[in-house]
N, C-alpha and C. Protein backbone atom coordinates (compact mmCIF):
# COMPACT_ATOMS: atom_id res chain seq x y z
N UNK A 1 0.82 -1.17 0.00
CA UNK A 1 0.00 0.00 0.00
C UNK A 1 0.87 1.24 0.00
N UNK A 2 0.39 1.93 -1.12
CA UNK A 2 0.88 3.85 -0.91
C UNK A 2 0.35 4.52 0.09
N UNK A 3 1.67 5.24 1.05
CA UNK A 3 0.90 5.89 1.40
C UNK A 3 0.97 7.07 0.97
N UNK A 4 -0.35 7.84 1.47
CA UNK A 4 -0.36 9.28 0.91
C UNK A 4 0.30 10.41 1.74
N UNK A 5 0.96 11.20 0.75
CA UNK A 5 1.37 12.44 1.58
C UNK A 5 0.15 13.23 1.81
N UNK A 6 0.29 14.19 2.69
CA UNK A 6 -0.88 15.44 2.93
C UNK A 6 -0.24 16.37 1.95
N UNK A 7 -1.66 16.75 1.74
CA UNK A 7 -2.15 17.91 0.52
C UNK A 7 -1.31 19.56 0.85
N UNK A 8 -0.25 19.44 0.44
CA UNK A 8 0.44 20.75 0.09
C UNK A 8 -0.59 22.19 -0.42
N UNK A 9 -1.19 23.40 0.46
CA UNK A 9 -1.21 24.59 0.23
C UNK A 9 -0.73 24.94 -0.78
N UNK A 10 -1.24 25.03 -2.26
CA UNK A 10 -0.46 26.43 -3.39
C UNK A 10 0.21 27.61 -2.45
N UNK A 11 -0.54 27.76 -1.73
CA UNK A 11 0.31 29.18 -1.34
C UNK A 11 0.14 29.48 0.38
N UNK A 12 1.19 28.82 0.64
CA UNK A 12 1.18 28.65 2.43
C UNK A 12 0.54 30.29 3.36
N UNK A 13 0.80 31.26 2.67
CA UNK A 13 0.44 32.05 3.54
C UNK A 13 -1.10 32.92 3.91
N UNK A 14 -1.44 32.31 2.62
CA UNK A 14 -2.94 32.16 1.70
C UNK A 14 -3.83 31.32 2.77
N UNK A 15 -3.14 30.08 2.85
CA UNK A 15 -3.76 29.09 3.26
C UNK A 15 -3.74 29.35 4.97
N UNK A 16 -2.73 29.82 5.64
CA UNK A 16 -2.79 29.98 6.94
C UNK A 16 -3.71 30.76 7.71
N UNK A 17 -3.95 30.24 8.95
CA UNK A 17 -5.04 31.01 9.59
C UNK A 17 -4.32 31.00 11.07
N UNK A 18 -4.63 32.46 11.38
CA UNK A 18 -3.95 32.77 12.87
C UNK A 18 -5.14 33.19 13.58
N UNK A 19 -4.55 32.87 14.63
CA UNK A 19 -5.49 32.50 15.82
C UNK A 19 -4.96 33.47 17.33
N UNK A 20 -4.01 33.83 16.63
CA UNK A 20 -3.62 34.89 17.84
C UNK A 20 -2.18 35.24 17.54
N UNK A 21 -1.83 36.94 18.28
CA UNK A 21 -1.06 37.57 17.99
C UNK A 21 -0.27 37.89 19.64
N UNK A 22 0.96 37.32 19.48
CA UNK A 22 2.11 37.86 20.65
C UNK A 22 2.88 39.20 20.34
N UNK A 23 2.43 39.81 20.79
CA UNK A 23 3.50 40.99 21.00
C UNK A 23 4.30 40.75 22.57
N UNK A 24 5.75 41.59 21.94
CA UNK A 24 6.98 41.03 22.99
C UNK A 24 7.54 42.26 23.16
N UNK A 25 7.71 43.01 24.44
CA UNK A 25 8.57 44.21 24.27
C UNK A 25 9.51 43.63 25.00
N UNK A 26 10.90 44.26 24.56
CA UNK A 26 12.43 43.72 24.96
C UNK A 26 12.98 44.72 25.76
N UNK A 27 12.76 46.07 26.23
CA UNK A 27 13.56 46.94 26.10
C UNK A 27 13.27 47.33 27.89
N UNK A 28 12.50 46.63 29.08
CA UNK A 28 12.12 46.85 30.21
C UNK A 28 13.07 47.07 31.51
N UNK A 29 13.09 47.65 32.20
CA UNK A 29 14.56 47.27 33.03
C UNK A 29 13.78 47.55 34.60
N UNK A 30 12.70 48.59 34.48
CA UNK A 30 11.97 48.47 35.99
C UNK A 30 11.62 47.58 36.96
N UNK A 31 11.18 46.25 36.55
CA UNK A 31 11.23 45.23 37.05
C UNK A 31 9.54 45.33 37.12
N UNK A 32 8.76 46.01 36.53
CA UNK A 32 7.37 45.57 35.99
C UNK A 32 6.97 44.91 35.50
N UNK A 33 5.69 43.95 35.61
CA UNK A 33 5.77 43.22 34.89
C UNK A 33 4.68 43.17 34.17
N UNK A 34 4.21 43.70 32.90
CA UNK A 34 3.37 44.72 31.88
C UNK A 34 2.75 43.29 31.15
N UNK A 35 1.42 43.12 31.33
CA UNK A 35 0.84 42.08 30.35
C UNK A 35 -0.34 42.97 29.93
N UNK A 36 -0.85 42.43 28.82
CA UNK A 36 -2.09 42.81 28.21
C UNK A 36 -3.03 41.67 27.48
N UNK A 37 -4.22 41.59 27.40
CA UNK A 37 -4.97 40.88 26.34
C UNK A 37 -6.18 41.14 25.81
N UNK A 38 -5.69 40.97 24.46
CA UNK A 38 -7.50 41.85 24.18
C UNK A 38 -7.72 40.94 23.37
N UNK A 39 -8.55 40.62 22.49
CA UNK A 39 -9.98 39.04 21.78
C UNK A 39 -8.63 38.55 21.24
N UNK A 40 -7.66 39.48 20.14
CA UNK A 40 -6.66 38.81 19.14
C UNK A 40 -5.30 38.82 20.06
N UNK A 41 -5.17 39.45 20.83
CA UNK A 41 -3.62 39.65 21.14
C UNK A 41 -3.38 39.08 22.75
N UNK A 42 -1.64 39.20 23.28
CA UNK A 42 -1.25 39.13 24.18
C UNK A 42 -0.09 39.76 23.91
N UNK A 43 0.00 40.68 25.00
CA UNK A 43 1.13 41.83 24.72
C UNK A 43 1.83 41.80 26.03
N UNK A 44 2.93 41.55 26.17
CA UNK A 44 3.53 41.30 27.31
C UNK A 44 5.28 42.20 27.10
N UNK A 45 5.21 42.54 28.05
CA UNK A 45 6.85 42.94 28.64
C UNK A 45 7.05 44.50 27.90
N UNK A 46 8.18 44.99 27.86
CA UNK A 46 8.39 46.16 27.56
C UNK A 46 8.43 47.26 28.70
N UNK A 47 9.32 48.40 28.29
CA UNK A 47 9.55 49.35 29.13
C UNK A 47 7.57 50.22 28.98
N UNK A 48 7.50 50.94 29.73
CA UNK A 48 5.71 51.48 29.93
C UNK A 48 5.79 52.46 28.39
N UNK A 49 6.60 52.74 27.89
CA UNK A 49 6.22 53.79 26.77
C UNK A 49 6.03 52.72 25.62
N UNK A 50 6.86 51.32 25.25
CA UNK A 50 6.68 50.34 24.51
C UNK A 50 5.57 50.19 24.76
N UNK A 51 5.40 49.51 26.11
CA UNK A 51 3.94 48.56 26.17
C UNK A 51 2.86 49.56 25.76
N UNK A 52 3.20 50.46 25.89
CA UNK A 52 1.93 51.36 25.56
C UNK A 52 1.52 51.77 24.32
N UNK A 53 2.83 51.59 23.25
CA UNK A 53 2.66 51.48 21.86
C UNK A 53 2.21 50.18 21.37
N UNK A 54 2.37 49.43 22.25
CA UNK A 54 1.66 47.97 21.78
C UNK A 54 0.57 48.25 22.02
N UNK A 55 -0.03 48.72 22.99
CA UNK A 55 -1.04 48.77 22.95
C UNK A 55 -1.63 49.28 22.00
N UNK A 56 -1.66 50.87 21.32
CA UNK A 56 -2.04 51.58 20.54
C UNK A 56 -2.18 50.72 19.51
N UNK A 57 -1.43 50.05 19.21
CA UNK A 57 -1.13 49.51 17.87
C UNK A 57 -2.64 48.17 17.89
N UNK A 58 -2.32 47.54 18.89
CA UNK A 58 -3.49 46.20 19.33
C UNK A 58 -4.71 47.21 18.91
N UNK A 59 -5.01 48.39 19.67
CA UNK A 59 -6.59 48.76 19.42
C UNK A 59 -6.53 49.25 17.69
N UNK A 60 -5.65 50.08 17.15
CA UNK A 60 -6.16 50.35 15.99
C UNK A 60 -5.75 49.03 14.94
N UNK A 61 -5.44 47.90 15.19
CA UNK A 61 -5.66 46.94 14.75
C UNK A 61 -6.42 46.08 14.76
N UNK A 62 -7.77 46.24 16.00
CA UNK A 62 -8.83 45.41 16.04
C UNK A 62 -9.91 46.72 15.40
N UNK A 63 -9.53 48.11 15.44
CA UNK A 63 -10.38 48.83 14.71
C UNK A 63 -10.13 48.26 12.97
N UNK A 64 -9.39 48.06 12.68
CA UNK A 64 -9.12 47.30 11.14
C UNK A 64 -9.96 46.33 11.13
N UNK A 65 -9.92 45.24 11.61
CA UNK A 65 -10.63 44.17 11.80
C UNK A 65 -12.36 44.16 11.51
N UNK A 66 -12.36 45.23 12.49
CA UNK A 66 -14.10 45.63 12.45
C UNK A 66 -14.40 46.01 11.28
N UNK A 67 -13.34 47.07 10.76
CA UNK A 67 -14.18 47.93 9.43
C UNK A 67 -14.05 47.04 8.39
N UNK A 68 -13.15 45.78 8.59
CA UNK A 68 -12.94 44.73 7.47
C UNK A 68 -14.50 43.96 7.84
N UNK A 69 -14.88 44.29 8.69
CA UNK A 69 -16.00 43.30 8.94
C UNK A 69 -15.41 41.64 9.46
N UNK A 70 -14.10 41.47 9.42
CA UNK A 70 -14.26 39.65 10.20
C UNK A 70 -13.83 39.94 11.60
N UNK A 71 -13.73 38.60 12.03
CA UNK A 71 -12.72 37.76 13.01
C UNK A 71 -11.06 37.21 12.53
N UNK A 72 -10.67 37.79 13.63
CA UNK A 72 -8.81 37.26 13.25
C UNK A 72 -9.02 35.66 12.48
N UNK A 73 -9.45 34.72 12.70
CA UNK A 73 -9.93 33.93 12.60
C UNK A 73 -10.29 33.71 10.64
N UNK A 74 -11.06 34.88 10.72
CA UNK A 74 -11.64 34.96 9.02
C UNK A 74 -10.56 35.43 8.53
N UNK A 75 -9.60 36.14 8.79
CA UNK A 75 -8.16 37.24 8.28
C UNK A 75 -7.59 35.92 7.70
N UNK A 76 -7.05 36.10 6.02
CA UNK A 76 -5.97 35.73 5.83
C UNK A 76 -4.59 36.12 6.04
N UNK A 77 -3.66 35.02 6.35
CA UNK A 77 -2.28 35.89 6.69
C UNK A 77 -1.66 37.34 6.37
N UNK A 78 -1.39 37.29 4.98
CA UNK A 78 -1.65 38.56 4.05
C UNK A 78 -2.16 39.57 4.79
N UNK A 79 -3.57 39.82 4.66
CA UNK A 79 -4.09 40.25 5.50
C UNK A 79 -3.85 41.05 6.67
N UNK A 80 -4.05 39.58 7.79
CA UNK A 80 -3.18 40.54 8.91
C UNK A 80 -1.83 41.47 8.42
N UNK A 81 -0.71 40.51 8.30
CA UNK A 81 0.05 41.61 8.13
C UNK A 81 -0.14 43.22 7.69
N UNK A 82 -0.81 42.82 6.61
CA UNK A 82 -1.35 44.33 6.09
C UNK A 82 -2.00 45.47 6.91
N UNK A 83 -2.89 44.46 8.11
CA UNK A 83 -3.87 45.14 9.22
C UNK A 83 -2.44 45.78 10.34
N UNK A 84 -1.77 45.13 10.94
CA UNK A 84 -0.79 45.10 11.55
C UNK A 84 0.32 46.48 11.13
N UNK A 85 0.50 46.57 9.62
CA UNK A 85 1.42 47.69 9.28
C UNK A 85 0.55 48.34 9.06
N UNK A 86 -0.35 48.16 8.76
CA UNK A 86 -1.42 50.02 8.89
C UNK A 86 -1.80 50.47 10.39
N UNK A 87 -1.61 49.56 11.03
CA UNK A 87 -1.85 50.21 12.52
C UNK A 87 -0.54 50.60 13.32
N UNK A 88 0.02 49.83 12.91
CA UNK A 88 1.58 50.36 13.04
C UNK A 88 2.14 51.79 12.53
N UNK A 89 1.93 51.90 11.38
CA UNK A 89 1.71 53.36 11.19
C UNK A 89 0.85 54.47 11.33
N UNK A 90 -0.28 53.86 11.88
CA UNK A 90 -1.30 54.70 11.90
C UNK A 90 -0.82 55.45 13.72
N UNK A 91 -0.12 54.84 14.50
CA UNK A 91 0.18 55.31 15.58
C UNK A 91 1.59 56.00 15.66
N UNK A 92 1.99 55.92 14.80
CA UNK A 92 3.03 57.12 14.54
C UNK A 92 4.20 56.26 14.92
N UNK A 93 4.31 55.37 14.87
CA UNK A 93 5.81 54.38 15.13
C UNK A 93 6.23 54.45 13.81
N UNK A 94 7.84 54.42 14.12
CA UNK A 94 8.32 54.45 12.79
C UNK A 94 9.18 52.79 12.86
């Protein structure tokens, strides 16, 4: 008997579906210990001016979401990313 391989994605990033987003700030030295979670994300660590751009960034990225009308869930990869650098810029991070 053959066996079968599993069915290869045309286009892996097409095909992927995320289910949640880690944000990581590196840069903390207070000894705080900064978590967040909102429906798509978990935002953890960072000095308070980071975490707080994560944050910014988390809300006008679930404002994307809405005006797209889905769930992270419905987002293709693509997608997010795309949602992700428009909210990224939309908060003035460079």
């Amino acid at each position: 008997m053959k066996r079968k391989e599993p069915a290869k994605p045309s286009t892996p990033a097409a095909k992927a579906t995320v289910t949640g987003i880690l944000g990581v700030g590196l840069d903390h030295s207070e000894g705080e210990k900064r978590i967040t979670k909102t429906p798509e994300m978990v935002l953890v660590g960072g000095s308070k001016t980071t975490h707080e751009r994560m944050q910014e960034t988390a809300i006008k990225f679930s404002e994307g979401l809405q005006k797209a009308g889905k769930s992270l869930k419905e987002t293709t990869l693509p997608q997010v990313i795309d949602l992700l650098r428009d909210a990224h810029r939309r908060t003035g991070q460079s």
